[in-house]
Protein backbone atom coordinates (compact mmCIF):
# COMPACT_ATOMS: atom_id res chain seq x y z
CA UNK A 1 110.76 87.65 98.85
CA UNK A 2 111.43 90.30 96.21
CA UNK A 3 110.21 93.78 97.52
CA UNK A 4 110.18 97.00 95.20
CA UNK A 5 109.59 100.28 96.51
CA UNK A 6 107.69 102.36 94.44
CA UNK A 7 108.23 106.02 94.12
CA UNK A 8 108.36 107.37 90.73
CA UNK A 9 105.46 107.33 88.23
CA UNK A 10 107.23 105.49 85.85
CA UNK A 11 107.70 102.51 88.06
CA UNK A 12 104.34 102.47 89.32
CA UNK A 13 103.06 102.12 85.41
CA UNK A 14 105.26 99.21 84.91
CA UNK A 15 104.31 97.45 87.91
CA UNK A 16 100.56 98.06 87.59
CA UNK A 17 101.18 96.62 83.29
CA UNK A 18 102.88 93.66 85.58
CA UNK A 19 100.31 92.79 88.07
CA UNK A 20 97.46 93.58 85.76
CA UNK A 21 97.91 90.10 84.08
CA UNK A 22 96.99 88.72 88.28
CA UNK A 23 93.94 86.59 89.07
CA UNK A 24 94.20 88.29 92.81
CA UNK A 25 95.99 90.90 94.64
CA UNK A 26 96.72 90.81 98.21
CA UNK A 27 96.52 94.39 99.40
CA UNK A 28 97.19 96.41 102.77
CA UNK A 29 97.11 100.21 103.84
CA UNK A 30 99.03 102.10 106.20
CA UNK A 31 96.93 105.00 107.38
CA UNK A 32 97.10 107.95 109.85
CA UNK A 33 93.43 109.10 111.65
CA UNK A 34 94.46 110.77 114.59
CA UNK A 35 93.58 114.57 114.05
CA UNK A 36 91.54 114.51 110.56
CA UNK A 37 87.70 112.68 110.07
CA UNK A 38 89.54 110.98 106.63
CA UNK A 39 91.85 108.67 106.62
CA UNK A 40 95.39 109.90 105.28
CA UNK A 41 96.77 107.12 103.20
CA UNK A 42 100.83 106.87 104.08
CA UNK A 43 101.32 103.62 102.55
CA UNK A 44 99.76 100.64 100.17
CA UNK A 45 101.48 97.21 99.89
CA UNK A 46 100.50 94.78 97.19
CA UNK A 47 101.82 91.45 96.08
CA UNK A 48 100.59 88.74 93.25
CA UNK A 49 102.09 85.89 95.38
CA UNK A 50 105.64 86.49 93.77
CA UNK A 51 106.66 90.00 93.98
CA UNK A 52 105.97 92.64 96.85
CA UNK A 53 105.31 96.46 95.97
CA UNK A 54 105.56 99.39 98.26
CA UNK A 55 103.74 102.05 96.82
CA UNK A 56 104.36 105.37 98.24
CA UNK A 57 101.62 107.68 97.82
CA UNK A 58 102.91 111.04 99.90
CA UNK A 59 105.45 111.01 96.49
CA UNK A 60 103.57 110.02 93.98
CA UNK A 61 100.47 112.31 93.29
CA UNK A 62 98.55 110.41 89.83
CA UNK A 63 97.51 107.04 91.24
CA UNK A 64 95.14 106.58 88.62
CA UNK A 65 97.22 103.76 86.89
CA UNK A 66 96.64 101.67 90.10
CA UNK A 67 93.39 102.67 90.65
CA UNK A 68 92.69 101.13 87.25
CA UNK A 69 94.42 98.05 88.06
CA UNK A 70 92.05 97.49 91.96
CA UNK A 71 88.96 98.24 90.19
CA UNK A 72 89.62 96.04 87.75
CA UNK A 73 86.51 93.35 88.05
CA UNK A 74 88.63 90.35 86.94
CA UNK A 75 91.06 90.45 89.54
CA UNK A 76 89.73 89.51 93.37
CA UNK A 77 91.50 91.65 95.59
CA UNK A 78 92.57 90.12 98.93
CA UNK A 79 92.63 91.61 102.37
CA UNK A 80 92.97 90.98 106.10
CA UNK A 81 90.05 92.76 107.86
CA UNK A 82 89.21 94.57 104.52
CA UNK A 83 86.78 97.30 106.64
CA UNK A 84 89.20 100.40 106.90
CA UNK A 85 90.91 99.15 103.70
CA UNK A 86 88.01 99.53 101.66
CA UNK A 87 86.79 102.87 103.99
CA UNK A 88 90.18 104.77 102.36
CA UNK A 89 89.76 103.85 98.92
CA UNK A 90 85.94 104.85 99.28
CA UNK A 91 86.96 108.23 100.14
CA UNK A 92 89.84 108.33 97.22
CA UNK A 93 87.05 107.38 94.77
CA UNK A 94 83.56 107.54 95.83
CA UNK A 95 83.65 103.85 95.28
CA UNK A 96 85.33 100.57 96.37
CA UNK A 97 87.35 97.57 94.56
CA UNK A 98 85.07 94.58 93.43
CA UNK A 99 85.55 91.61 94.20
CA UNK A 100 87.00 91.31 97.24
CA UNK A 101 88.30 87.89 99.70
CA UNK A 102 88.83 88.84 103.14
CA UNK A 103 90.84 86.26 104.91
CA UNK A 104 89.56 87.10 108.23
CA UNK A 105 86.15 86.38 107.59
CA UNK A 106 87.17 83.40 105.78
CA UNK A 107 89.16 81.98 108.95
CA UNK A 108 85.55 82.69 110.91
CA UNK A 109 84.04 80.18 108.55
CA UNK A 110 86.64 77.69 108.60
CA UNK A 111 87.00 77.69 112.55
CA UNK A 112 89.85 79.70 113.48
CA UNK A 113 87.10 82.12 115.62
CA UNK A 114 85.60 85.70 115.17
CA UNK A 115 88.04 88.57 114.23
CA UNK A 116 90.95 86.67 114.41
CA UNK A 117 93.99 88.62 113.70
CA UNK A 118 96.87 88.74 110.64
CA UNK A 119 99.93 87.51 112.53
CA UNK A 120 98.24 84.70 114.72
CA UNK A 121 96.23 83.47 111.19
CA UNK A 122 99.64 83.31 109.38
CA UNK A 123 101.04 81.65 112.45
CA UNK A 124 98.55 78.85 112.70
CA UNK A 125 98.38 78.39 109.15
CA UNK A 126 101.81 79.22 108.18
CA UNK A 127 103.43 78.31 111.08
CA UNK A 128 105.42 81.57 110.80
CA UNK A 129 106.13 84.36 113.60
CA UNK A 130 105.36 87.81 112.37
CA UNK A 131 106.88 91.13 114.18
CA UNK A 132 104.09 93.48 115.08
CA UNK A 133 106.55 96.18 116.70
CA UNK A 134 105.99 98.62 114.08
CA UNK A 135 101.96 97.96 114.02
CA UNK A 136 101.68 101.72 116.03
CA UNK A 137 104.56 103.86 113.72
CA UNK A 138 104.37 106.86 112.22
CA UNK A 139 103.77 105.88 108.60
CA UNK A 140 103.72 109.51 107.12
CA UNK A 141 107.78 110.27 108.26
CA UNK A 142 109.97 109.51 105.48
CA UNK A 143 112.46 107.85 105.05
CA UNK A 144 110.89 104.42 105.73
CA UNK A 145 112.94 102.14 108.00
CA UNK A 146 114.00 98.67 107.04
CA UNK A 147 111.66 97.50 109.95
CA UNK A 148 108.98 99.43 108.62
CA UNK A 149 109.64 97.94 105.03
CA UNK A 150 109.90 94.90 106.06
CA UNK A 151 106.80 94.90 108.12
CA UNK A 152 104.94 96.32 105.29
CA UNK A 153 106.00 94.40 103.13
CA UNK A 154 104.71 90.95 105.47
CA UNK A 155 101.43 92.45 105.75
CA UNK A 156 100.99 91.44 101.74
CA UNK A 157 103.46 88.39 100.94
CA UNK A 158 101.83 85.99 103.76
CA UNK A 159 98.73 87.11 102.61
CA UNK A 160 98.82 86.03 99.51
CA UNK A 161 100.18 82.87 100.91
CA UNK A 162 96.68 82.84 103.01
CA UNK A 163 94.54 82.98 100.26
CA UNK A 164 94.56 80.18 98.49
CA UNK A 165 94.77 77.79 101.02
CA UNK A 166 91.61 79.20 102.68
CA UNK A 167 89.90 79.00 99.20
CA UNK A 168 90.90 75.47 98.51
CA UNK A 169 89.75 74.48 102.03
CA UNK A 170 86.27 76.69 101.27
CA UNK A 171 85.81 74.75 97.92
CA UNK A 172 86.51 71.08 99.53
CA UNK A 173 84.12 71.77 101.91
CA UNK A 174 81.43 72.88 99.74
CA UNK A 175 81.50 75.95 100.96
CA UNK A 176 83.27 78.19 98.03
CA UNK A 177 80.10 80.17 97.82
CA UNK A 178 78.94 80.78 101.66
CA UNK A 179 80.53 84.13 102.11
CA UNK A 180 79.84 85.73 98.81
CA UNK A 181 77.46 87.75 100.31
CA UNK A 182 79.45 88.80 103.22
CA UNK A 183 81.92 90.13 100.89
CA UNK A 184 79.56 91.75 98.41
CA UNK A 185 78.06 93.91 101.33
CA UNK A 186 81.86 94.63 101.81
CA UNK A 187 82.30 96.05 98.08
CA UNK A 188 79.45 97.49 98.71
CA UNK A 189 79.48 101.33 98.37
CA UNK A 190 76.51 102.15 100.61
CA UNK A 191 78.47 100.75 103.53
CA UNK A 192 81.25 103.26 103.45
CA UNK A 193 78.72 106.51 102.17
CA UNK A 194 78.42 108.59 105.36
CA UNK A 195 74.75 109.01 107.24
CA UNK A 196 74.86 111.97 109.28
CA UNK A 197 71.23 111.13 110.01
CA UNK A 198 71.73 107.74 111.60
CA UNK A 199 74.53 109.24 113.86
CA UNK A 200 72.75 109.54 117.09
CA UNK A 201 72.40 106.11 117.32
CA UNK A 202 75.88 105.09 118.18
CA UNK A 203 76.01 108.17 121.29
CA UNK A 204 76.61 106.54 124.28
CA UNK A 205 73.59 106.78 126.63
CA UNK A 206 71.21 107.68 123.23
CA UNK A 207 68.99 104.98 124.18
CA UNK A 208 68.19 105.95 127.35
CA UNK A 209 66.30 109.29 125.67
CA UNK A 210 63.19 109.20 124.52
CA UNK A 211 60.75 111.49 122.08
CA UNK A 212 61.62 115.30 121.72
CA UNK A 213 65.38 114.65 123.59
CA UNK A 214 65.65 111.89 120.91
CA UNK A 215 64.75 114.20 117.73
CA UNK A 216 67.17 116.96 119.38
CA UNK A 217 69.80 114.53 119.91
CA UNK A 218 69.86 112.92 115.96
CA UNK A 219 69.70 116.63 114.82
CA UNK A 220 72.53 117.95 116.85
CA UNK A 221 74.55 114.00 115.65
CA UNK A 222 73.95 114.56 112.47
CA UNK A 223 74.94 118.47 112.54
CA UNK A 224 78.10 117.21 114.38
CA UNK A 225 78.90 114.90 111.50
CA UNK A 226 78.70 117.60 108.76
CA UNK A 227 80.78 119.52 110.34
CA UNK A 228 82.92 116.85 111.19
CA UNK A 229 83.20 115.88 107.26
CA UNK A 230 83.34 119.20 106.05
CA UNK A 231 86.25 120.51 108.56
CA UNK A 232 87.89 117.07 108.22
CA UNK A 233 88.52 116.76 111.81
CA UNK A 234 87.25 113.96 113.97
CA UNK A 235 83.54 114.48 115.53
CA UNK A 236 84.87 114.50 119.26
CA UNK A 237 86.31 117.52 118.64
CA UNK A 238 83.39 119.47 117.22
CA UNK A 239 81.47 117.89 120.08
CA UNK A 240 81.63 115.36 122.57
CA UNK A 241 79.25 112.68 123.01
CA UNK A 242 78.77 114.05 126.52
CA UNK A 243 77.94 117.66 125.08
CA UNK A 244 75.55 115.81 122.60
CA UNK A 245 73.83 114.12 125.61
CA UNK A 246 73.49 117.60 127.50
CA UNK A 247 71.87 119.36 124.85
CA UNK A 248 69.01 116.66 124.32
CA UNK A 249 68.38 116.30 128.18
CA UNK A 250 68.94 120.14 128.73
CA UNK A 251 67.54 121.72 125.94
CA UNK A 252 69.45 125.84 125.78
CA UNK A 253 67.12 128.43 124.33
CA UNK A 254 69.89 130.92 124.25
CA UNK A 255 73.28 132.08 123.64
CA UNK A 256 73.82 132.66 127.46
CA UNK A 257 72.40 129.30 127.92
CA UNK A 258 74.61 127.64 125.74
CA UNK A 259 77.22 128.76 127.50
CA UNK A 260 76.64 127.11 130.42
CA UNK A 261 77.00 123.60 129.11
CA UNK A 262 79.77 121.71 129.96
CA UNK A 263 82.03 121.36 126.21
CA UNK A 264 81.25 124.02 124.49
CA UNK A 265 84.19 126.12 123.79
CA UNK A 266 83.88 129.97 122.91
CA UNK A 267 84.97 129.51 119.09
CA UNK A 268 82.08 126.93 118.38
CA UNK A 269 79.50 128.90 119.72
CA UNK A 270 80.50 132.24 117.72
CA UNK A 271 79.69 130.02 114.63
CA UNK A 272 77.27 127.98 115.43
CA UNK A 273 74.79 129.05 117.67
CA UNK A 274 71.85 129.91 115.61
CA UNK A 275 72.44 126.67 113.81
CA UNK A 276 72.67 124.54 116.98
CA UNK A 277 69.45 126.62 118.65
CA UNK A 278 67.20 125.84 115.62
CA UNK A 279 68.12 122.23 115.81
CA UNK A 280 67.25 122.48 118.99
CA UNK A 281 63.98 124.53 118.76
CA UNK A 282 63.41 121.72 115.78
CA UNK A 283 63.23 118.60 117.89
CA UNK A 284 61.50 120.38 120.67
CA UNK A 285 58.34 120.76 117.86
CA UNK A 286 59.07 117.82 116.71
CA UNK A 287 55.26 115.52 117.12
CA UNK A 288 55.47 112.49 119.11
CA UNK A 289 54.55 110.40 116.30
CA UNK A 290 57.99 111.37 114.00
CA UNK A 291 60.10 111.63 116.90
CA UNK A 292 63.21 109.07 116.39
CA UNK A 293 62.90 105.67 118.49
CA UNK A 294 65.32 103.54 120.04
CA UNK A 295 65.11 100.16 119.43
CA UNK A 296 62.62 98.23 122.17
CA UNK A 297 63.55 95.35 123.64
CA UNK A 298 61.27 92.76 125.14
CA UNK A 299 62.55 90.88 128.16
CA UNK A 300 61.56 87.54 127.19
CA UNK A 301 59.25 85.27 129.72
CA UNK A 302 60.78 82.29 131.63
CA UNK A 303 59.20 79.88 129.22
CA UNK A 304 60.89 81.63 126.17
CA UNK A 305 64.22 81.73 128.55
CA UNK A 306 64.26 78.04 128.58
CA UNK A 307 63.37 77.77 124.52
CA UNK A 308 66.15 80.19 123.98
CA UNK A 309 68.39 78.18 125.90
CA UNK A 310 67.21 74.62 123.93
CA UNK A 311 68.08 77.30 120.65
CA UNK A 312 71.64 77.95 121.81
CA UNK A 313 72.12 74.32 122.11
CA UNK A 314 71.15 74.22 118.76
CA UNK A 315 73.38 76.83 117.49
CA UNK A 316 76.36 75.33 119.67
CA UNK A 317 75.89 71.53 118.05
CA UNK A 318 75.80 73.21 114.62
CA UNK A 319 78.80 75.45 115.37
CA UNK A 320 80.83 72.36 116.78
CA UNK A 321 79.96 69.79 114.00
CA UNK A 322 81.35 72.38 111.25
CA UNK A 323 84.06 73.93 113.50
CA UNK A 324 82.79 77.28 113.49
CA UNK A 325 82.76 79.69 116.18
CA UNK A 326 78.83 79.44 117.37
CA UNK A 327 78.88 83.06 118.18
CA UNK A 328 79.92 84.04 114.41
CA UNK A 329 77.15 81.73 113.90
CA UNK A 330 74.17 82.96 115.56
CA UNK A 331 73.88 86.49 118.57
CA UNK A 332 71.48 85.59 121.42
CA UNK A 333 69.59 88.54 120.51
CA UNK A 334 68.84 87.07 117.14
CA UNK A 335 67.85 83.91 119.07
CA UNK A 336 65.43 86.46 120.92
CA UNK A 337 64.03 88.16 117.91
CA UNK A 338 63.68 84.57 116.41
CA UNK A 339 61.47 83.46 119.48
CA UNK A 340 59.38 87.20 119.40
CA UNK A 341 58.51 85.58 115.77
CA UNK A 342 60.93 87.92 113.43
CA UNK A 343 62.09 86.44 110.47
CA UNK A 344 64.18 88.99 108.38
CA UNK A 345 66.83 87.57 110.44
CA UNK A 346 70.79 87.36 109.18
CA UNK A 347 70.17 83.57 109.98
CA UNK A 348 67.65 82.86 108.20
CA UNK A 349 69.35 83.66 104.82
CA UNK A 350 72.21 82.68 102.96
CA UNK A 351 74.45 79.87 104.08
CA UNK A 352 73.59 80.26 107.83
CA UNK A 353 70.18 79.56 106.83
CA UNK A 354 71.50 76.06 105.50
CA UNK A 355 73.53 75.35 108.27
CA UNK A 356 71.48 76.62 111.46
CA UNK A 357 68.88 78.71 110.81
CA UNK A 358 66.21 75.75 108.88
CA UNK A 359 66.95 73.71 111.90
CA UNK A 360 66.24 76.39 114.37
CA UNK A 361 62.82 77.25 112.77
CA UNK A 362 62.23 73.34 112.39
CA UNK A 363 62.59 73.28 116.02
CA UNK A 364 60.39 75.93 117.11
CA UNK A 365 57.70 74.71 114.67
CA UNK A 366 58.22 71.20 115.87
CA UNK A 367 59.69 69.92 113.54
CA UNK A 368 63.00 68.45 114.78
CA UNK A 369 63.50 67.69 118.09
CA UNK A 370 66.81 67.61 120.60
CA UNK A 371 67.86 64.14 122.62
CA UNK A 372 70.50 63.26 124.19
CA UNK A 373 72.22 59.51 123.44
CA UNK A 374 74.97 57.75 124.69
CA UNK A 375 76.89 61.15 125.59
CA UNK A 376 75.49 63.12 122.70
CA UNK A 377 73.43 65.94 122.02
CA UNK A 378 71.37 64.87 118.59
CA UNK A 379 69.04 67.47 116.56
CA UNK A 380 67.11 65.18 114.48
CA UNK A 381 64.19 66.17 111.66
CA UNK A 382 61.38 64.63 111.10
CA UNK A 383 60.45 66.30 107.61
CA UNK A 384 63.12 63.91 106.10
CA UNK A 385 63.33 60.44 105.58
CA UNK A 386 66.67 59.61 106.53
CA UNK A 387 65.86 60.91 109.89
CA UNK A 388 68.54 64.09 109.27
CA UNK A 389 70.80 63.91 112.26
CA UNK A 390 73.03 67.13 112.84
């Protein structure tokens, strides 16, 4: 493996004029996100399958060139769990790299189960041990360590070992094209663009509000989150979830009352408090009719307990005839929504349409039917002449 550190601007121009001639890049971060609501970026690896690059961005301040190079549309940039990767480079640039392979998601669809991490994919695939003892360093002190480097430098080079097996196995199973739109909502840049007003629903205990506590608790969320952003700071420490909670079932009218709920420090207050009392004064007017709702769920009879059971069984036959995990396949509560009659369902699109979600439908419509034969479980359809057995 050759590895070249990258510290100058000079050699990060030559190495971006070298890898811009790449059909993909295999790419990794090293970030810090303890005290700050951004992501600090202490480290990017990249490799083209041949040569490893440690870029060092706390030294070298115009990244531009290499920006240019993972925006560039013609190369597919490859990543392991591409979420946070793609969340840093959003904030950098307002936008993300297109197109992007993640190899995690990939291993999902070829069997190797949900969420499946970098070092046991490269060892089942690669048959290679990696060291993980520097996965919880400090990547902002310099100088690096040679177990850092090498780490780092791992975290690209198997990667880009990764990547075209997993294609070449996608493509002989006719599958090249399944997860194009998994990784397009990926690229996307809506998925990264913070929603202060959609914050209240992942507070802990949110759902168990309802009407004017509701509206004061996704005003207060999504005041949190501005602040949050605009201090840089993580949103626990402009408020806790438990303070958030408080203030919707307790509503304060005033200073003094403020004062008296459990989390909110002195220096917040002096600040905030005629922001956080209109917010408050805001949901409390807020009609019944716009007041936020938390989404209902309909216990489902016994008779649709038994269908949604026959439905699994379903899901579980597909799943183990195409060696996928059945619960990256299909949730029980999209089984449920499927039975309540919802059809804007994840399943019911794409390549999970062709591989479960037809059959599921053809099912509850009658359409294909479930028997069990000499020790196994057949799904077969009517609506085709062959008799399609899954």
């Amino acid at each position: 493996m050759h590895v070249q550190f990258i510290d100058t601007q000079e050699k990060l121009l030559q190495l971006c004029q070298h890898f811009s001639k790449s059909d993909f890049l295999a790419l990794d971060t090293e970030f810090i996100r303890q005290s700050t609501y951004y992501p600090i970026l202490a480290l990017l690896q990249i490799c083209d399958g041949q040569q490893v690059a440690i870029i060092d961005p706390l030294v070298i301040k115009d990244l531009s060139p290499l920006m240019t190079l993972l925006y560039n549309k013609k190369i597919t940039k490859v990543f392991h769990s591409a979420r946070q990767d793609m969340e840093i480079f959003y904030y950098l640039n307002q936008s993300v790299p297109q197109p992007i392979f993640d190899t995690q998601i990939a291993a999902a669809l070829l069997g190797y189960g949900e969420q499946i991490g970098y070092a046991p994919l490269v060892q089942q695939l690669l048959h290679i041990n990696l060291d993980k003892s520097q996965t919880r360093t400090d990547w902002l002190k310099r100088p690096l360590s040679h177990k850092q480097m090498d780490y780092a430098a791992n975290d690209v080079f198997y990667l880009a070992q990764l990547y075209p097996l997993q294609k070449k196995t996608l493509e002989d199973l006719g599958r090249g094209h399944w997860l194009d739109k998994d990784f397009q909502l990926l690229a996307s840049d809506t998925t990264y663009c913070p929603t202060p007003e959609i914050m209240w629903k992942k507070v802990k205990g949110a759902n168990k509000l309802k009407k004017q506590k509701l509206a004061i608790l996704k005003n207060i969320a999504a005041f949190r989150e501005q602040l949050a952003i605009q201090q840089n700071c993580p949103r626990r420490r402009v408020l806790s979830d438990d303070s958030l909670l408080t203030l919707a079932i307790n509503p304060a009218h005033t200073f003094e009352e403020l004062h008296k709920h459990y989390g909110l420090n002195h220096k917040f207050l002096q600040y905030n408090t005629s922001e956080l009392l209109s917010l408050i004064q805001q949901g409390l007017n807020t009609p019944d009719k716009d007041c936020p709702k938390s989404p209902e769920y309909t216990k489902l009879s016994k008779n649709e307990e038994a269908l949604a059971a026959c439905l699994m069984a379903i899901v579980h036959l597909c799943a183990s005839n195409n060696n996928i995990s059945a619960h990256y396949l299909c949730s029980r509560k999209e089984l449920d929504s499927l039975i309540k009659g919802k059809r804007d369902l994840d399943i019911l699109s794409g390549w999970k349409n062709e591989l479960i979600g037809r059959y599921l439908v053809q099912f509850l419509t009658g359409k294909a039917q479930l028997s069990y034969t000499s020790g196994a479980l057949l799904l077969s359809n009517d609506t085709f002449k062959n008799n399609d057995n899954i």
